[in-house]
PDB file of N, CA and C in Angstrom:
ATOM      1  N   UNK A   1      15.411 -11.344  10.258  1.00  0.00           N
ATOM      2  CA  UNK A   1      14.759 -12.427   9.563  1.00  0.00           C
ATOM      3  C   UNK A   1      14.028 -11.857   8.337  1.00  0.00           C
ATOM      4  N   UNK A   2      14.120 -12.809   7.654  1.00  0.00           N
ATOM      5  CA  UNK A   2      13.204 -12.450   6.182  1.00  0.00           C
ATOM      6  C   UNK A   2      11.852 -12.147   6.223  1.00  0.00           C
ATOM      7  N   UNK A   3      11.569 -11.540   5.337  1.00  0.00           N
ATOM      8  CA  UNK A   3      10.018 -10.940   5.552  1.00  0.00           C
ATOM      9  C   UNK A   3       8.925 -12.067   5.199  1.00  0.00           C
ATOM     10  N   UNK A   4       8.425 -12.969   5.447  1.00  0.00           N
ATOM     11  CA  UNK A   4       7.701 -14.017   5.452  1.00  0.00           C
ATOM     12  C   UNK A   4       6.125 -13.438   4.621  1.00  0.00           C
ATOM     13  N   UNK A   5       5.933 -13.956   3.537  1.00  0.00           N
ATOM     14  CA  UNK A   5       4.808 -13.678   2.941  1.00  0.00           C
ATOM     15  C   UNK A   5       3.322 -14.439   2.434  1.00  0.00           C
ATOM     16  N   UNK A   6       1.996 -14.562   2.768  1.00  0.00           N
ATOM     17  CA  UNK A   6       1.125 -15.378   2.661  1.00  0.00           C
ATOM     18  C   UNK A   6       0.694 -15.087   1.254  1.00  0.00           C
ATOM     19  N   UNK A   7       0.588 -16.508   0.172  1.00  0.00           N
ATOM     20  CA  UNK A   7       0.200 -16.948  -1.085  1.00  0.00           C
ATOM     21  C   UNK A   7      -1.127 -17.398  -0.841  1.00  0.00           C
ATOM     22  N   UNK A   8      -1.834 -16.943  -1.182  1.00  0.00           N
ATOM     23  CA  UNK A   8      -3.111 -17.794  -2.009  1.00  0.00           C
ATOM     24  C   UNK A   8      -3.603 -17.909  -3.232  1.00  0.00           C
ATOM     25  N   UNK A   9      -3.906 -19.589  -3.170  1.00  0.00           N
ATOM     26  CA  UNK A   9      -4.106 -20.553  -4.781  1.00  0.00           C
ATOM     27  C   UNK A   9      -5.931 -20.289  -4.653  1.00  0.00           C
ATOM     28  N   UNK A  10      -6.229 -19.795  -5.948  1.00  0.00           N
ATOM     29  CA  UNK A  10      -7.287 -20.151  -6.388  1.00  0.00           C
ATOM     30  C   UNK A  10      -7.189 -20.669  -7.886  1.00  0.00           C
ATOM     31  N   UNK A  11      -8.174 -21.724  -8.697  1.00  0.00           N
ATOM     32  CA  UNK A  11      -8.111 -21.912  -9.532  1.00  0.00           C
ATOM     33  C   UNK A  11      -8.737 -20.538 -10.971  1.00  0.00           C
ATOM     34  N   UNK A  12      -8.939 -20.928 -12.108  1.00  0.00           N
ATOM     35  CA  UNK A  12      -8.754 -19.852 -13.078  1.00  0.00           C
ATOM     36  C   UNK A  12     -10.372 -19.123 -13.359  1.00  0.00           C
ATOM     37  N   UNK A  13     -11.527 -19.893 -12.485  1.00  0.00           N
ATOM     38  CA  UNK A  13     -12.601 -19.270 -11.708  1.00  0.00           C
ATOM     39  C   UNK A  13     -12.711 -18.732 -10.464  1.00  0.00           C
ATOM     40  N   UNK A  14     -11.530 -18.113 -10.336  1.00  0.00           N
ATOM     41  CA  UNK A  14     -11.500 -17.304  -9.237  1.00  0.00           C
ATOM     42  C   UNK A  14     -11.799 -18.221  -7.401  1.00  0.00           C
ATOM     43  N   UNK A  15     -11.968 -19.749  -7.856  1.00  0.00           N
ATOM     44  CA  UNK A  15     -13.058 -20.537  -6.834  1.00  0.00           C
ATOM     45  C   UNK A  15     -11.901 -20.987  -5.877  1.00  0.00           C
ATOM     46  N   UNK A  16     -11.428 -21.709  -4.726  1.00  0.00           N
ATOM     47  CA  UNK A  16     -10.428 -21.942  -3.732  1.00  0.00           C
ATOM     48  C   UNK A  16     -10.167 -23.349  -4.458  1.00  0.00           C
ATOM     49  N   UNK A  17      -9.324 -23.913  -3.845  1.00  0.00           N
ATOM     50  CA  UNK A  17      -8.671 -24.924  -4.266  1.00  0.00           C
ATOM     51  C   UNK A  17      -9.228 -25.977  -3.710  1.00  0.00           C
ATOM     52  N   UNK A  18      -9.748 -27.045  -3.567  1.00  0.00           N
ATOM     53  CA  UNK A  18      -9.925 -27.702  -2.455  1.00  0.00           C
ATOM     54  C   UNK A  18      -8.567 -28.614  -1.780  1.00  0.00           C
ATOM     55  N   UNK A  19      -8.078 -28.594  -0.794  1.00  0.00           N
ATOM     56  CA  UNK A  19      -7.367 -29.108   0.267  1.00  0.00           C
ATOM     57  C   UNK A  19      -6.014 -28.253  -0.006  1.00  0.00           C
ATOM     58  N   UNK A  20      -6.253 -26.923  -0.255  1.00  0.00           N
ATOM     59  CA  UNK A  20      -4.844 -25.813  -0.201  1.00  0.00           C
ATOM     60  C   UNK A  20      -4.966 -24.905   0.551  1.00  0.00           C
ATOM     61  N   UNK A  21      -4.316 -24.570   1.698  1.00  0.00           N
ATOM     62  CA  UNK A  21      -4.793 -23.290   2.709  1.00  0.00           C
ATOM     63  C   UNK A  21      -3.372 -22.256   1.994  1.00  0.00           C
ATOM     64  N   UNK A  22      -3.934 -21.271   2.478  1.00  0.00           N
ATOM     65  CA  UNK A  22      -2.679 -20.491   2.225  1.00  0.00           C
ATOM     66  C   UNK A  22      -1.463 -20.926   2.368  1.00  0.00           C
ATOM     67  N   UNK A  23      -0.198 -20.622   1.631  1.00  0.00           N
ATOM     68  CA  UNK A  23       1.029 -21.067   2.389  1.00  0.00           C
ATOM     69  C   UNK A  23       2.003 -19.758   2.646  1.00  0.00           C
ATOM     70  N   UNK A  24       2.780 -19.875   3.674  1.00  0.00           N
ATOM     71  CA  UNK A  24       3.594 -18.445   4.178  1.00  0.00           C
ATOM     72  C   UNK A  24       4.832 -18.799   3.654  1.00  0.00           C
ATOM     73  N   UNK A  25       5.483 -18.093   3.259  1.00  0.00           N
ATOM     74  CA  UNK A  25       6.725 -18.653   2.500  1.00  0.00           C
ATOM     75  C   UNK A  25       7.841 -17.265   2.226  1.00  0.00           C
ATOM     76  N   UNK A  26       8.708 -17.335   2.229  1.00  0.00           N
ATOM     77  CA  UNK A  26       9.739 -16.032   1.517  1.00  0.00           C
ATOM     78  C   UNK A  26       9.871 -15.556   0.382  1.00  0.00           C
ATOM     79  N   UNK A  27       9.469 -16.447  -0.489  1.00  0.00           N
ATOM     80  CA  UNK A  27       9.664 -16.119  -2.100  1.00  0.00           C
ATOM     81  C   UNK A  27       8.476 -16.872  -2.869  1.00  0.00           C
ATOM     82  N   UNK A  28       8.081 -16.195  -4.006  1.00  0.00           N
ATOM     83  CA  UNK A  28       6.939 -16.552  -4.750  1.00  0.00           C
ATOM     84  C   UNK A  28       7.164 -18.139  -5.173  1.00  0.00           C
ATOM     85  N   UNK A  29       8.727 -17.970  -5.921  1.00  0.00           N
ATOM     86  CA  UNK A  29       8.826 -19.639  -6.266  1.00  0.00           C
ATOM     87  C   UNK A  29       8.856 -20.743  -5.201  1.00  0.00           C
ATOM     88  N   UNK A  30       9.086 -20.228  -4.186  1.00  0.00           N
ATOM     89  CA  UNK A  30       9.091 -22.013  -3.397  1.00  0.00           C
ATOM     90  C   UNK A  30       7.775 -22.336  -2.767  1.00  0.00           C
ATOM     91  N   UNK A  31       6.453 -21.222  -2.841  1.00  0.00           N
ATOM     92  CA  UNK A  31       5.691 -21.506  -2.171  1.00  0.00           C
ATOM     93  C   UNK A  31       4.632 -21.966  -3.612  1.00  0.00           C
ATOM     94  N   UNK A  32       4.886 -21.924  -5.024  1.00  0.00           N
ATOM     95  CA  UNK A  32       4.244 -22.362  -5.889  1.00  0.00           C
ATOM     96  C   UNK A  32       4.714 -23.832  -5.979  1.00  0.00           C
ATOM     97  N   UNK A  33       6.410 -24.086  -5.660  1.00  0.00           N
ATOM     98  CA  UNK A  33       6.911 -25.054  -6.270  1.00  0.00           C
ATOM     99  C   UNK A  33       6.639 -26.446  -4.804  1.00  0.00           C
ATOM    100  N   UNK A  34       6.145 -25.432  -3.636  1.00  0.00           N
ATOM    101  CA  UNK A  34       5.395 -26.285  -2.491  1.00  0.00           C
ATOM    102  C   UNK A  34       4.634 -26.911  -2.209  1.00  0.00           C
ATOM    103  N   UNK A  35       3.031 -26.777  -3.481  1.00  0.00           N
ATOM    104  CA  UNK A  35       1.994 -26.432  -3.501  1.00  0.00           C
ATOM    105  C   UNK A  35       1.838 -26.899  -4.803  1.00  0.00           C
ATOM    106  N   UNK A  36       2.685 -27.155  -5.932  1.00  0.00           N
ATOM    107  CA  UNK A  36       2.271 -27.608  -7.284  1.00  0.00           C
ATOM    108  C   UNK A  36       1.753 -29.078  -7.782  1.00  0.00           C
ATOM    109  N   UNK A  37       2.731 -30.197  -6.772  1.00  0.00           N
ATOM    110  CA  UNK A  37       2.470 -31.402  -6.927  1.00  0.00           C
ATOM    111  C   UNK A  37       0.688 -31.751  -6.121  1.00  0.00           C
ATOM    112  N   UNK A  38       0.399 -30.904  -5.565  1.00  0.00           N
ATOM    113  CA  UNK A  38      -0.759 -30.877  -4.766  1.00  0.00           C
ATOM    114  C   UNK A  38      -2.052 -30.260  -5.727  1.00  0.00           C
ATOM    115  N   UNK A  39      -1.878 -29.419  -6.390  1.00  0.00           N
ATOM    116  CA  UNK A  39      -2.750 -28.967  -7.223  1.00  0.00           C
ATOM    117  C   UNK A  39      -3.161 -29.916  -8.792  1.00  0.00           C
ATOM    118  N   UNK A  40      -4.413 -29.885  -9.377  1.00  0.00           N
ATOM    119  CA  UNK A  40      -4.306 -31.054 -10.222  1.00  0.00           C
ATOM    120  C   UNK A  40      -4.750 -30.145 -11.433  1.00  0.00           C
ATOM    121  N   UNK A  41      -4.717 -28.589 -11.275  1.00  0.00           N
ATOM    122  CA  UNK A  41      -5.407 -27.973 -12.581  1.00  0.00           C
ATOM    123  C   UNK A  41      -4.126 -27.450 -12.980  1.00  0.00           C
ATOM    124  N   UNK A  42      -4.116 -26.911 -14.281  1.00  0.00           N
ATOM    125  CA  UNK A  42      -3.018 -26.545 -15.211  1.00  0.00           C
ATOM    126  C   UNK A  42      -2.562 -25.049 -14.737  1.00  0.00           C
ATOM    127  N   UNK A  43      -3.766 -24.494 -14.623  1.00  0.00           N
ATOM    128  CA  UNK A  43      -3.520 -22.645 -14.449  1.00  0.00           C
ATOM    129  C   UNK A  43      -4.016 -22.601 -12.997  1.00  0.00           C
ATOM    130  N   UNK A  44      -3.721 -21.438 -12.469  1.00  0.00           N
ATOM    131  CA  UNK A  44      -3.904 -21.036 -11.162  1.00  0.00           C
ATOM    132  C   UNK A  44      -3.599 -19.506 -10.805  1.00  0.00           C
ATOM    133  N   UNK A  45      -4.180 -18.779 -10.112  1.00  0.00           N
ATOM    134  CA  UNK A  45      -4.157 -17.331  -9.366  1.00  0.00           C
ATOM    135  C   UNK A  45      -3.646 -17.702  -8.459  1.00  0.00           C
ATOM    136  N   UNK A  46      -2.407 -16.578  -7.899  1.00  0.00           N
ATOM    137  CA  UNK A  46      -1.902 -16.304  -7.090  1.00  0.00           C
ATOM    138  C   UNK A  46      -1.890 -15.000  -6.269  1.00  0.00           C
ATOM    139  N   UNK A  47      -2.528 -15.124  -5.512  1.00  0.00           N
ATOM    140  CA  UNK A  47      -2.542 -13.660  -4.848  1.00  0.00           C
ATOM    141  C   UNK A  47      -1.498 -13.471  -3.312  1.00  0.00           C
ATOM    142  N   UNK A  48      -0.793 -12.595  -3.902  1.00  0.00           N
ATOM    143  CA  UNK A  48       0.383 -12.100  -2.520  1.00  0.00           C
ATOM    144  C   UNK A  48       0.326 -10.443  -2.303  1.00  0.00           C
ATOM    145  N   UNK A  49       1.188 -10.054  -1.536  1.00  0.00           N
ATOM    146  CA  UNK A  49       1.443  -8.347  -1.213  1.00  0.00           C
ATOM    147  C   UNK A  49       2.888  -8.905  -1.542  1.00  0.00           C
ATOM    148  N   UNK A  50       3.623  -7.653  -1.801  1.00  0.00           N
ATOM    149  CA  UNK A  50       5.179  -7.594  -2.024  1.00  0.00           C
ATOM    150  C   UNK A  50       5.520  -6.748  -0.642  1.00  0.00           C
ATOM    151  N   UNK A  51       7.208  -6.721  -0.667  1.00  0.00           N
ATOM    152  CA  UNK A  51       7.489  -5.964   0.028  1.00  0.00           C
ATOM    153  C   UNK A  51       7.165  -4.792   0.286  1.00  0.00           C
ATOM    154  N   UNK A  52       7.016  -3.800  -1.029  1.00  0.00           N
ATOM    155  CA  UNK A  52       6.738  -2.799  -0.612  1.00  0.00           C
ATOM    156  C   UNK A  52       5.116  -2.411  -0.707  1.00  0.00           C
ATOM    157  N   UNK A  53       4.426  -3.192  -0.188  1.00  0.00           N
ATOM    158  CA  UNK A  53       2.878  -3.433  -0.033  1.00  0.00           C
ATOM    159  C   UNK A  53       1.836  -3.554  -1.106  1.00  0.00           C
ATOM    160  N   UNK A  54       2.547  -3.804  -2.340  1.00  0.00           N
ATOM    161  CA  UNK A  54       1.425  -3.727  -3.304  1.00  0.00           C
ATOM    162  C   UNK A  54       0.909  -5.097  -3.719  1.00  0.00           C
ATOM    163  N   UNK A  55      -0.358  -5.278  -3.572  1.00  0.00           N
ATOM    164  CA  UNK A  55      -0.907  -6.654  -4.064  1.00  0.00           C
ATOM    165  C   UNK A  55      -0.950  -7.075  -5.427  1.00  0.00           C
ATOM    166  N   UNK A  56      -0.616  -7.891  -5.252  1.00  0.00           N
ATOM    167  CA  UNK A  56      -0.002  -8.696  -6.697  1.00  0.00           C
ATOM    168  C   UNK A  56      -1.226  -9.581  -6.915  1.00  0.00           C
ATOM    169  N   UNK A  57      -1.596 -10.126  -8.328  1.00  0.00           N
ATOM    170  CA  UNK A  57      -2.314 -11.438  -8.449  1.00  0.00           C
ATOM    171  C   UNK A  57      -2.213 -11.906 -10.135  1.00  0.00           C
ATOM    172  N   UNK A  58      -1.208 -13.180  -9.694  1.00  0.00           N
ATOM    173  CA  UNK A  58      -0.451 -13.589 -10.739  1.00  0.00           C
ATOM    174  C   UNK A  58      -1.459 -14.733 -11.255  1.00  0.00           C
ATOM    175  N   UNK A  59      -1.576 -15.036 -12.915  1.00  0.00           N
ATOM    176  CA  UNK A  59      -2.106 -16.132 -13.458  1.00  0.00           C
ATOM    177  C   UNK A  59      -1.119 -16.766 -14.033  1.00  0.00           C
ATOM    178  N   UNK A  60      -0.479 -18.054 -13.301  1.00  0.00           N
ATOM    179  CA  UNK A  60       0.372 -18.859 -14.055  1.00  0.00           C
ATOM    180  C   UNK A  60      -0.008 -20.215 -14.622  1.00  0.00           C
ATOM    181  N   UNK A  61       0.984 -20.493 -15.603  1.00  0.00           N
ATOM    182  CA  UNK A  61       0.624 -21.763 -15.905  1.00  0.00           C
ATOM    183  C   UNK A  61       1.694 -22.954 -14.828  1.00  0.00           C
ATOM    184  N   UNK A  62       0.904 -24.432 -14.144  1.00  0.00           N
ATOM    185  CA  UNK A  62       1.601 -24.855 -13.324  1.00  0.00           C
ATOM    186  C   UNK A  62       2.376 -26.343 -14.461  1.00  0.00           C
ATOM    187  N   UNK A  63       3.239 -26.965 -14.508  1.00  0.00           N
ATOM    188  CA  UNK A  63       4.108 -26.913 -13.216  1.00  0.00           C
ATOM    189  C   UNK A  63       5.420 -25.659 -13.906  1.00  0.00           C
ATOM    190  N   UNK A  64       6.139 -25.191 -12.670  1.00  0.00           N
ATOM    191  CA  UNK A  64       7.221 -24.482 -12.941  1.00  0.00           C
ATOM    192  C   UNK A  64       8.197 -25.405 -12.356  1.00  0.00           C
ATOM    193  N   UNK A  65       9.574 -24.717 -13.045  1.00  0.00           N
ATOM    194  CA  UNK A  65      10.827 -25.356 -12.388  1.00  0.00           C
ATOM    195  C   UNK A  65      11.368 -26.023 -13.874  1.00  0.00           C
ATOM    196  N   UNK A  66      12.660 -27.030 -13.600  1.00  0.00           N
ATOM    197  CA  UNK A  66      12.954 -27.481 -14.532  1.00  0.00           C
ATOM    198  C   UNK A  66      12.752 -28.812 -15.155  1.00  0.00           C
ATOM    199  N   UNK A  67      12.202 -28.548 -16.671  1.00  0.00           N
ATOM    200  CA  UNK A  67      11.503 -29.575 -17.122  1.00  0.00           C
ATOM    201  C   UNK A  67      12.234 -30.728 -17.430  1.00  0.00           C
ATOM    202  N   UNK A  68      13.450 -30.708 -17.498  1.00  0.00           N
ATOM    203  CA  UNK A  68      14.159 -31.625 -17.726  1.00  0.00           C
ATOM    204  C   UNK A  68      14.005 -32.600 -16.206  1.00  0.00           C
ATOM    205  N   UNK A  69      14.055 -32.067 -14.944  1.00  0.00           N
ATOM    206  CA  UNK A  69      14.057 -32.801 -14.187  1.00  0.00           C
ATOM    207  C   UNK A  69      12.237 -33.141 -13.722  1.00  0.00           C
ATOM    208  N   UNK A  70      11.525 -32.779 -13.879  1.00  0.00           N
ATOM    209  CA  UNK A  70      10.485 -33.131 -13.747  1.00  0.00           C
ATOM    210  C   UNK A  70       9.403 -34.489 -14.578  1.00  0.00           C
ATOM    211  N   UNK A  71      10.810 -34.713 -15.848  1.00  0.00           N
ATOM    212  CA  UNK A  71       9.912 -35.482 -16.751  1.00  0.00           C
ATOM    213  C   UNK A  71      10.965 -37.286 -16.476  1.00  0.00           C
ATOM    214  N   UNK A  72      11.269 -37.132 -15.425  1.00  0.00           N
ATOM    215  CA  UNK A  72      12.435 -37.987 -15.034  1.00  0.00           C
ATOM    216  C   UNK A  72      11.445 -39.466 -14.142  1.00  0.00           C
TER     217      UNK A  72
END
């Protein structure tokens, strides 16, 4: 089985999200693209470990995916 990995959303003050718990997921994109319609701020921190144990903490801008289908 795939290596299952825990995401956490904080907003771009470092502060928790309110009503987002971590989510466990396999890949960075489906657990942002899980979690995006739920979030109402533009930017967001992401903090994960990778496979080979190094902690990551990403600042993206939300929403991702494709814009063509999102503006539908």
């Amino acid at each position: 089985m795939a290596l299952m990995r825990e995401f956490k959303f904080t907003n771009e003050n470092d502060e928790p999200i309110e009503g987002i718990e971590p989510v466990t997921e396999r890949s960075f994109k489906k657990a942002v693209k899980s979690v995006q319609n739920k979030i109402k701020d533009k930017w967001v921190i992401i903090e994960y470990v990778t496979k080979k144990g190094k902690d990551i903490r990403r600042f993206i801008k939300l929403p991702i995916g494709r814009k063509k289908r999102l503006l539908r």
